[in-house]
N, C-alpha and C. Protein backbone atom coordinates (compact mmCIF):
# COMPACT_ATOMS: atom_id res chain seq x y z
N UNK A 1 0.85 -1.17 0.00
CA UNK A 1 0.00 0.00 0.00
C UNK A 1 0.90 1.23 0.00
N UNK A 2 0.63 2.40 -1.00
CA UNK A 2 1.95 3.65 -1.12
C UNK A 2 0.53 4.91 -0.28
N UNK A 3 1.13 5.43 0.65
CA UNK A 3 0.46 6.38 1.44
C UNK A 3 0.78 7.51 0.95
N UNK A 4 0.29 8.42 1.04
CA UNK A 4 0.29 9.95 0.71
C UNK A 4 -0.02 10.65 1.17
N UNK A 5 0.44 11.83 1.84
CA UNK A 5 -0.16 12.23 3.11
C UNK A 5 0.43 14.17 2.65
N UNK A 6 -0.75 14.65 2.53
CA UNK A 6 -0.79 16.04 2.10
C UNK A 6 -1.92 17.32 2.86
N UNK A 7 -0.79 18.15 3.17
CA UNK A 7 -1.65 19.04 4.17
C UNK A 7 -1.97 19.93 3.22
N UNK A 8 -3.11 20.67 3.11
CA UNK A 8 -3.58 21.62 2.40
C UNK A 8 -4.37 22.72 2.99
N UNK A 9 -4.94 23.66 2.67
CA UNK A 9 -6.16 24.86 3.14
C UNK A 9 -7.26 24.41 2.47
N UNK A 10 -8.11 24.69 2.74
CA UNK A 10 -9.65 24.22 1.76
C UNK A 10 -9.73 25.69 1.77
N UNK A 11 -9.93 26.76 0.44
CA UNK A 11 -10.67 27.56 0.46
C UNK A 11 -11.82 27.35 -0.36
N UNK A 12 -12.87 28.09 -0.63
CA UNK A 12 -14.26 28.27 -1.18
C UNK A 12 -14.78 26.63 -1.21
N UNK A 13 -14.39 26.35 -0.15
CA UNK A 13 -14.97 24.82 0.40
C UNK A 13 -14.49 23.69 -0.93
N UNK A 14 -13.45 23.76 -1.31
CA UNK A 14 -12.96 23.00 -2.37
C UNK A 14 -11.75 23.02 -2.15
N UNK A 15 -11.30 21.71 -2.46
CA UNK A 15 -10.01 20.97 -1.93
C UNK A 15 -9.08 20.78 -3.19
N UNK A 16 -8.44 20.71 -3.93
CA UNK A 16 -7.63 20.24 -4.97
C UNK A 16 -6.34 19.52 -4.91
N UNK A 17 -6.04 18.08 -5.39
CA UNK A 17 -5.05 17.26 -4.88
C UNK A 17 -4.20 16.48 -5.99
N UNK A 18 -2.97 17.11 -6.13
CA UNK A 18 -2.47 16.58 -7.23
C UNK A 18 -1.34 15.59 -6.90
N UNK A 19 -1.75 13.99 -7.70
CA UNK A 19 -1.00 12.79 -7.31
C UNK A 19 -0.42 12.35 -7.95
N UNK A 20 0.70 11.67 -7.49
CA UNK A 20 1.97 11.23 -8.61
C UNK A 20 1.10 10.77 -9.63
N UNK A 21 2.04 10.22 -10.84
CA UNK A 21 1.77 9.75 -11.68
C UNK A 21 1.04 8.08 -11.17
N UNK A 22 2.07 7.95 -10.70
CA UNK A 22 1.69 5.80 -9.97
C UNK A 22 0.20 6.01 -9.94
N UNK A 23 -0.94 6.93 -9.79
CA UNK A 23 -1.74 6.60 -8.88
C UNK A 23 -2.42 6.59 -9.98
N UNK A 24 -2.14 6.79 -11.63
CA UNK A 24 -3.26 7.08 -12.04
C UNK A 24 -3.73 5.91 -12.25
N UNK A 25 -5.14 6.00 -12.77
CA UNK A 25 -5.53 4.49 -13.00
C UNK A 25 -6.29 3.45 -11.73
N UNK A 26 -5.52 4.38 -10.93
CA UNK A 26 -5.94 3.20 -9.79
C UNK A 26 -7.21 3.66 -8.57
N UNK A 27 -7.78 2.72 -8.02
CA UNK A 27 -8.85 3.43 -7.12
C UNK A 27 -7.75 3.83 -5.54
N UNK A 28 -8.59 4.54 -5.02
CA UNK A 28 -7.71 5.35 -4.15
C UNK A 28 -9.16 5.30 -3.18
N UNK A 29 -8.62 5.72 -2.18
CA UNK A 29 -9.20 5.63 -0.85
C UNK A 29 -8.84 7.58 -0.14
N UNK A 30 -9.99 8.25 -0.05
CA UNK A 30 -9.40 9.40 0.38
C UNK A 30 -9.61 10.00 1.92
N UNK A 31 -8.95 9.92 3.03
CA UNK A 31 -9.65 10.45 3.95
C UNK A 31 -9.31 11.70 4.79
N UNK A 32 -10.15 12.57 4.83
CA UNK A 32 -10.06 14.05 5.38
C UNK A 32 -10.13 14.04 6.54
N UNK A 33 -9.11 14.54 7.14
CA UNK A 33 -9.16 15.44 8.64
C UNK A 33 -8.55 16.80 9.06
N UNK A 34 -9.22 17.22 9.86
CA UNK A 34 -9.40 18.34 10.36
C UNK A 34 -8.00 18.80 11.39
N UNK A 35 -7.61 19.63 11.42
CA UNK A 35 -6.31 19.76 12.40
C UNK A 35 -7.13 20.18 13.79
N UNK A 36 -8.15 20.99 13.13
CA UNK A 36 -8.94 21.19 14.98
C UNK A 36 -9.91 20.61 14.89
N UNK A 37 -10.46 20.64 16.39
CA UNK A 37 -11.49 20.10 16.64
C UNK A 37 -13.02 21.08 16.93
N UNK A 38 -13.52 20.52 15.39
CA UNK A 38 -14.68 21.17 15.24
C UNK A 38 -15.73 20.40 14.80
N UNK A 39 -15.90 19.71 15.61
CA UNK A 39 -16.82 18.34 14.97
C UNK A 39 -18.15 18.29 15.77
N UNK A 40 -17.72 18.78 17.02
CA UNK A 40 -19.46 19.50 17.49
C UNK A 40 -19.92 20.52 16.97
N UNK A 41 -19.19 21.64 16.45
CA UNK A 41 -19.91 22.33 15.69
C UNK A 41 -20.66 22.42 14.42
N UNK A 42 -19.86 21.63 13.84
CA UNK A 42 -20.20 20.72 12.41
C UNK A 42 -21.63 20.16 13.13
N UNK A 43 -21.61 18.99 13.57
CA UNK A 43 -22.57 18.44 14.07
C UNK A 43 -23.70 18.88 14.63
N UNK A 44 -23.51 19.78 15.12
CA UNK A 44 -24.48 20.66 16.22
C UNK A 44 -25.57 21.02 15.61
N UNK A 45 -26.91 20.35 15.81
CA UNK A 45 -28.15 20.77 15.28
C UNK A 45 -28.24 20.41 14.06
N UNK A 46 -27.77 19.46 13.19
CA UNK A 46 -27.53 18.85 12.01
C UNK A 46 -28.07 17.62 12.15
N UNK A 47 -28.22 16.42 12.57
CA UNK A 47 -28.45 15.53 12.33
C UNK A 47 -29.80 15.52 13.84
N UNK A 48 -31.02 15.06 13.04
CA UNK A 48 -31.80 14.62 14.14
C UNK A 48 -32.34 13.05 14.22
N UNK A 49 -32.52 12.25 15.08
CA UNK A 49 -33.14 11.19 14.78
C UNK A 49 -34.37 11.07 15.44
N UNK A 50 -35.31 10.36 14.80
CA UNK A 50 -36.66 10.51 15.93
C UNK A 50 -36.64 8.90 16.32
N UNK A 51 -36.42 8.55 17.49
CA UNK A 51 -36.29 7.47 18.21
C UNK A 51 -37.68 7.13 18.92
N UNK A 52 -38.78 7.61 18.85
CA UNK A 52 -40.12 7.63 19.53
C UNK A 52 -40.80 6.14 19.46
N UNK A 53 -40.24 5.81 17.67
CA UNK A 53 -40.97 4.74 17.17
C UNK A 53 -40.42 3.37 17.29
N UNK A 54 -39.40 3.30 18.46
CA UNK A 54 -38.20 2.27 17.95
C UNK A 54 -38.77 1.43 18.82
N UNK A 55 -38.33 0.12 18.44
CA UNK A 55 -38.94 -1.07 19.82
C UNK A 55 -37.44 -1.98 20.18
N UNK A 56 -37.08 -1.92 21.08
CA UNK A 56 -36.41 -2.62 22.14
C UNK A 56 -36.48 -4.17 21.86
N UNK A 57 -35.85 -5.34 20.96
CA UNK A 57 -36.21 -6.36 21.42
C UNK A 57 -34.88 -6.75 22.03
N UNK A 58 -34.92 -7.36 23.46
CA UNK A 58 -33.46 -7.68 23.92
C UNK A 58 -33.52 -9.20 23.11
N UNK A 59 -34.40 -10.36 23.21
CA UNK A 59 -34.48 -11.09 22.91
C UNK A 59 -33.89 -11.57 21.33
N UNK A 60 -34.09 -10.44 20.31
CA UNK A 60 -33.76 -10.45 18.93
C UNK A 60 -32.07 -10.37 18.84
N UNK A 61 -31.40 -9.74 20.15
CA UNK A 61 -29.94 -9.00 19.91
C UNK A 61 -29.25 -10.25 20.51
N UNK A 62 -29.70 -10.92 21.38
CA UNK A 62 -29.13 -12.41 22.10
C UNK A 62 -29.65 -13.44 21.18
N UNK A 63 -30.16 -13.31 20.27
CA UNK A 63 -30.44 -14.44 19.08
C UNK A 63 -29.46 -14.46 17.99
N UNK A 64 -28.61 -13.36 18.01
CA UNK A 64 -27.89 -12.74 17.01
C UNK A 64 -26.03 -13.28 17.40
């Protein structure tokens, strides 16, 4: 596996990443992180779930 590891700025929320030649052709795996921690804010008031309707079977999860 050849790693690549490139720090960049994101401005106007767009990233641009230019990779050796080796890579062309090939599928690639890309994963983004953040140097700070802003992941409650990101998160914050973004995702809701409504859990009201859910049913509990303990019985189904010990069958498993």
């Amino acid at each position: 596996m050849l790693v690549l590891r490139k720090e960049a700025k994101v401005k106007d929320k767009i990233l641009v990443i230019e990779l050796p030649k080796e890579f062309n052709e090939q599928d690639v795996e890309i994963i983004i992180r953040l140097k700070s921690e802003i992941e409650k804010e990101i998160l914050a008031d973004q995702i809701k779930i409504d859990t009201t309707k859910w049913k509990f079977n303990r019985e189904e999860i010990y069958e498993r």
